[in-house]
C-alpha atoms as a PDB file:
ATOM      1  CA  UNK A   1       7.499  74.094 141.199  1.00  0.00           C
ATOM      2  CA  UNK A   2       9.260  76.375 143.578  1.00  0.00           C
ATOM      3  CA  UNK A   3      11.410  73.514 145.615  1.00  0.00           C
ATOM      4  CA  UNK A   4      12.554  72.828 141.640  1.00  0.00           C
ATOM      5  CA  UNK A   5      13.832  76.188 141.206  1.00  0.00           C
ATOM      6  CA  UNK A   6      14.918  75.947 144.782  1.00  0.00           C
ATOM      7  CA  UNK A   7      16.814  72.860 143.839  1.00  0.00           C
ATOM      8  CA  UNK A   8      17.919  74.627 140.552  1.00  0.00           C
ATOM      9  CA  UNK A   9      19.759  77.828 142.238  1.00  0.00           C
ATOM     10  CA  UNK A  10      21.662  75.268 144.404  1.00  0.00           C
ATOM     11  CA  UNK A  11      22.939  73.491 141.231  1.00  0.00           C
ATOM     12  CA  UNK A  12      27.017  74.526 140.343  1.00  0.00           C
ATOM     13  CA  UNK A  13      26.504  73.054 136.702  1.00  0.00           C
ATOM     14  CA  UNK A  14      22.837  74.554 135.840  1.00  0.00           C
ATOM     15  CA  UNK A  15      24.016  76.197 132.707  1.00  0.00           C
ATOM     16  CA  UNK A  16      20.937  78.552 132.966  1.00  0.00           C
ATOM     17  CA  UNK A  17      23.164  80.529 135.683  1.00  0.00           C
ATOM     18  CA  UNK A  18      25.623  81.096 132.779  1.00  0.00           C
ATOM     19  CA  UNK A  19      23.164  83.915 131.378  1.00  0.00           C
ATOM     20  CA  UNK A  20      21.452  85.098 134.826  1.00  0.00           C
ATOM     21  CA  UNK A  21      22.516  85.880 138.143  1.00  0.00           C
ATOM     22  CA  UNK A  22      22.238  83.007 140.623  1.00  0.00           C
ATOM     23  CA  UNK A  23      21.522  85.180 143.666  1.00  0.00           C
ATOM     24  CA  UNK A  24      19.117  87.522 141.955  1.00  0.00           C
ATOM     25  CA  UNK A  25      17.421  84.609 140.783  1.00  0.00           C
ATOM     26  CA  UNK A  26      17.318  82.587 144.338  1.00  0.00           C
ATOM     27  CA  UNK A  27      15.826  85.805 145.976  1.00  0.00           C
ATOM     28  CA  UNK A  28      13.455  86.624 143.679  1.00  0.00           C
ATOM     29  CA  UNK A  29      11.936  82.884 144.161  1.00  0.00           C
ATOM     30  CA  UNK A  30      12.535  82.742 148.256  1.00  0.00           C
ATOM     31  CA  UNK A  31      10.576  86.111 148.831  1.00  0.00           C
ATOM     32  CA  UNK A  32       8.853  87.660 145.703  1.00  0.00           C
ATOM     33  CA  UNK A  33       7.166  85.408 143.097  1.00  0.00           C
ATOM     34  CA  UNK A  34       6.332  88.570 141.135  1.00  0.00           C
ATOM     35  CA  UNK A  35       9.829  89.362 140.174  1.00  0.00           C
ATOM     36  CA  UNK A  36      10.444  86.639 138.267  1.00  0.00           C
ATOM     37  CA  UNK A  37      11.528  86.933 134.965  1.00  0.00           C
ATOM     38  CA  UNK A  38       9.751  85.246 132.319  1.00  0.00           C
ATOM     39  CA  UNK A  39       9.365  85.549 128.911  1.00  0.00           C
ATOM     40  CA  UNK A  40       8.299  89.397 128.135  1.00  0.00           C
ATOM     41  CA  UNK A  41       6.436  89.445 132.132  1.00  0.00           C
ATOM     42  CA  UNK A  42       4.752  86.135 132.856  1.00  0.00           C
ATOM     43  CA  UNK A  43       1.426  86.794 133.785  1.00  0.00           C
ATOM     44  CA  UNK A  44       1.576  84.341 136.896  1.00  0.00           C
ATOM     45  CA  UNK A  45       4.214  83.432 139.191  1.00  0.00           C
ATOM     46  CA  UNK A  46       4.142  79.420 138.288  1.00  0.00           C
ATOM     47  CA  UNK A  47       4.613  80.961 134.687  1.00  0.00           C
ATOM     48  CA  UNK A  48       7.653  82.401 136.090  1.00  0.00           C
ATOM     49  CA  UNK A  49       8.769  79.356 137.650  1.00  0.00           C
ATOM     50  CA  UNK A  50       8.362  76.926 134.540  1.00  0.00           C
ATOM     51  CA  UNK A  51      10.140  79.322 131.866  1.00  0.00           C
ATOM     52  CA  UNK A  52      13.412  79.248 134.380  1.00  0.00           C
ATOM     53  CA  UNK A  53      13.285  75.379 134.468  1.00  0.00           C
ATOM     54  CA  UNK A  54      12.321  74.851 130.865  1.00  0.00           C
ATOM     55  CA  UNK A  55      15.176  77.125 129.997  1.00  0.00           C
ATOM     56  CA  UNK A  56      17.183  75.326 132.494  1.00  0.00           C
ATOM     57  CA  UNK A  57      16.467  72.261 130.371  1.00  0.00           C
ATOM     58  CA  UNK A  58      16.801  73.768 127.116  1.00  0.00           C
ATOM     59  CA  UNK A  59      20.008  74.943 127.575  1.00  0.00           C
ATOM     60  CA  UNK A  60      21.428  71.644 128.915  1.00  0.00           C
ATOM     61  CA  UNK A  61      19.823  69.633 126.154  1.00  0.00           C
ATOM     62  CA  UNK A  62      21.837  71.349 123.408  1.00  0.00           C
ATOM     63  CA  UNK A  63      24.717  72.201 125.296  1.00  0.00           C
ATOM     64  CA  UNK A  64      25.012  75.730 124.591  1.00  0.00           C
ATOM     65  CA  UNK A  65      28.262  76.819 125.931  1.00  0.00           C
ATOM     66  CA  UNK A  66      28.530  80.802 126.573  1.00  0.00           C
END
């Protein structure tokens, strides 16, 4: 789940970088699991992980524009 988020961060056109900062984001998940955000404080890093890419998702399903 990391290399996705990985893989996410290097994305120009993943609209989740539209509401959060790319290079906060890419460090938190290339040295400190525990800082990722999640919804209120996920409880687990892999929590973490699957809220950015299901947001990720969310967010270029319904074409939110910001």
């Amino acid at each position: 789940m990391r290399n996705l988020v990985i893989d996410m961060v290097g994305d120009p056109d993943a609209p989740l970088f539209d509401l959060m900062d790319r290079e906060r984001v890419r460090t938190a998940v290339t040295s400190d699991l525990d800082a990722l955000p999640g919804p209120i404080t996920a409880r687990t890093p892999a929590i973490g992980l699957s809220y950015l890419l299901e947001l990720n998702r969310w967010l270029s399903r319904v074409r939110v524009v910001t």
